[in-house]
Protein backbone atom coordinates (compact mmCIF):
# COMPACT_ATOMS: atom_id res chain seq x y z
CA UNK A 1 107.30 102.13 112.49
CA UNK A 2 110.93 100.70 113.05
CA UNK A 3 111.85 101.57 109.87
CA UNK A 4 110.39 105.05 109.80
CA UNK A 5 112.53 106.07 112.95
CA UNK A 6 115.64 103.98 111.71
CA UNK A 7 115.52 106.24 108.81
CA UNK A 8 114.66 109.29 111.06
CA UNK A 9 117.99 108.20 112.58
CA UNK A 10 120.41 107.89 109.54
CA UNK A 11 119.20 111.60 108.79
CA UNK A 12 119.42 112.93 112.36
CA UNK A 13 123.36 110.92 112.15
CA UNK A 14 124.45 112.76 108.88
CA UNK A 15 121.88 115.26 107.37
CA UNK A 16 123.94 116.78 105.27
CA UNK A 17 126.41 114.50 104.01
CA UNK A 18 125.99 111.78 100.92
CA UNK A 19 123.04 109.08 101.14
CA UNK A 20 123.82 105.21 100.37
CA UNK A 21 121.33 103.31 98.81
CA UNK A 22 120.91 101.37 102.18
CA UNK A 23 120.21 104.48 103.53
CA UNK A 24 117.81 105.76 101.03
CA UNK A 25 116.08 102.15 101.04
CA UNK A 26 115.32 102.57 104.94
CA UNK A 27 114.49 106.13 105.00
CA UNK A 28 111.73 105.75 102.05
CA UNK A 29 110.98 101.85 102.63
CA UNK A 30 109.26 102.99 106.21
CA UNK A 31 106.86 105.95 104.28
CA UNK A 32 106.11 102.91 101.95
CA UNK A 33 105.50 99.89 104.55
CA UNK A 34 103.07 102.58 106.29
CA UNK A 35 101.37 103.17 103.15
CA UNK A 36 101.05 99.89 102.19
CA UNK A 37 99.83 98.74 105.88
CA UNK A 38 97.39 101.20 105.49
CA UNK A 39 95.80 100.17 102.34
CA UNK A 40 95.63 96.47 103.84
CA UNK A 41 94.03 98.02 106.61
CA UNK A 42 91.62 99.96 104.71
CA UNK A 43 90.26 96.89 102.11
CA UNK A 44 89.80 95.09 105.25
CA UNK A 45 87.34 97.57 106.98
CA UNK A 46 86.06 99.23 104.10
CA UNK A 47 86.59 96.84 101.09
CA UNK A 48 88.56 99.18 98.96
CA UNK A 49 91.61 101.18 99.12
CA UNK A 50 92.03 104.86 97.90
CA UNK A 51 94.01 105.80 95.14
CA UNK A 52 96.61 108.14 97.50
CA UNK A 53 98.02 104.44 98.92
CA UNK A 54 99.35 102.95 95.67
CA UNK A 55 99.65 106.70 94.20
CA UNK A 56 102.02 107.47 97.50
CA UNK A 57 103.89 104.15 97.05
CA UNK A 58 104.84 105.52 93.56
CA UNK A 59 105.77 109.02 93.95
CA UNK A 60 108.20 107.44 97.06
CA UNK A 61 109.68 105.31 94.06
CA UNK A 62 109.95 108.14 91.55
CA UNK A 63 112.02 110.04 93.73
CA UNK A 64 114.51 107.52 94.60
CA UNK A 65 116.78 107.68 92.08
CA UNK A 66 117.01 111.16 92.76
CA UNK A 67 117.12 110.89 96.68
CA UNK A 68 121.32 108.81 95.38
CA UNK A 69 122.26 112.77 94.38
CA UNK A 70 120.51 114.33 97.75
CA UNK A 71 121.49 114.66 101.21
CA UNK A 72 119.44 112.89 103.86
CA UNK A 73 117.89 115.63 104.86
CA UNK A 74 116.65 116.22 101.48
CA UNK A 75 115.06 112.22 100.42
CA UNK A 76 113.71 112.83 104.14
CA UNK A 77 111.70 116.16 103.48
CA UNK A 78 110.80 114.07 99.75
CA UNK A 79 109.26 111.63 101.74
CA UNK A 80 107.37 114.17 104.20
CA UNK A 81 106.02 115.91 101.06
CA UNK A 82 104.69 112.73 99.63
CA UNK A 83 102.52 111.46 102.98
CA UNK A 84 101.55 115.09 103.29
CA UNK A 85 100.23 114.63 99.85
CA UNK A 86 98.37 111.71 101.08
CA UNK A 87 97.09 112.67 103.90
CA UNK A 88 95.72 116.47 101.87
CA UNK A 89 94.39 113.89 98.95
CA UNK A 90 92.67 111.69 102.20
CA UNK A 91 91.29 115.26 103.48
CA UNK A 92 89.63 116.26 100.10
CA UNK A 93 88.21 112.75 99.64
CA UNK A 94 86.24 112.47 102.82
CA UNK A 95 85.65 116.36 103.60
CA UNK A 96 81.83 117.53 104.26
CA UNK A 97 80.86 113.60 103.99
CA UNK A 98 79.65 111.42 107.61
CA UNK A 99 81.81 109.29 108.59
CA UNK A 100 82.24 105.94 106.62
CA UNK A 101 80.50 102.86 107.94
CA UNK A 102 82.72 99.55 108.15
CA UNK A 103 82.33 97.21 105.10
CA UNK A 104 84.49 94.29 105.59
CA UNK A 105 84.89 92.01 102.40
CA UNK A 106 83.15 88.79 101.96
């Protein structure tokens, strides 16, 4: 989460001016650590880990390069687009189905 609002921070500093790769590492890097600390979680109460993790993790690395040519504001609303992705992929996969029980690994 400290990353997530230390990029939230850059942007709200200079939205519209150019973004450094230190900046573009911070603003997606926190999308990614939360994706990635949510798959961990996940395999460790239900012994697997959807597709939309590693699948979000990517699509945050495919539009990196592109985020050097953007303005904050712009890698920023990339990385909203991706999680909202996630979280719509998430809502297909479990809609109309109970709740999951917990299935730890062995």
């Amino acid at each position: 989460m400290v990353t997530t609002a230390a990029g939230f921070d850059l942007v709200l500093l200079e939205p519209a001016g150019h973004t450094p790769p230190a900046w573009l590492a911070v603003i997606l890097g926190g999308p990614a650590l939360f994706l990635v600390g949510r798959g961990a979680f996940e395999y460790e109460v239900f012994s697997r880990v959807s597709t939309s993790r590693p699948g979000g993790v990517l699509a945050l690395l495919t539009i990196a390069p592109a985020g050097l040519f953007l303005a904050p504001v712009y890698v920023c609303a990339g990385a909203m687009l991706v999680l909202g992705g996630v979280a719509c992929a998430d809502y297909r996969r479990s809609r109309g189905r109970p709740p999951e029980e917990p299935v730890p690994p062995h």
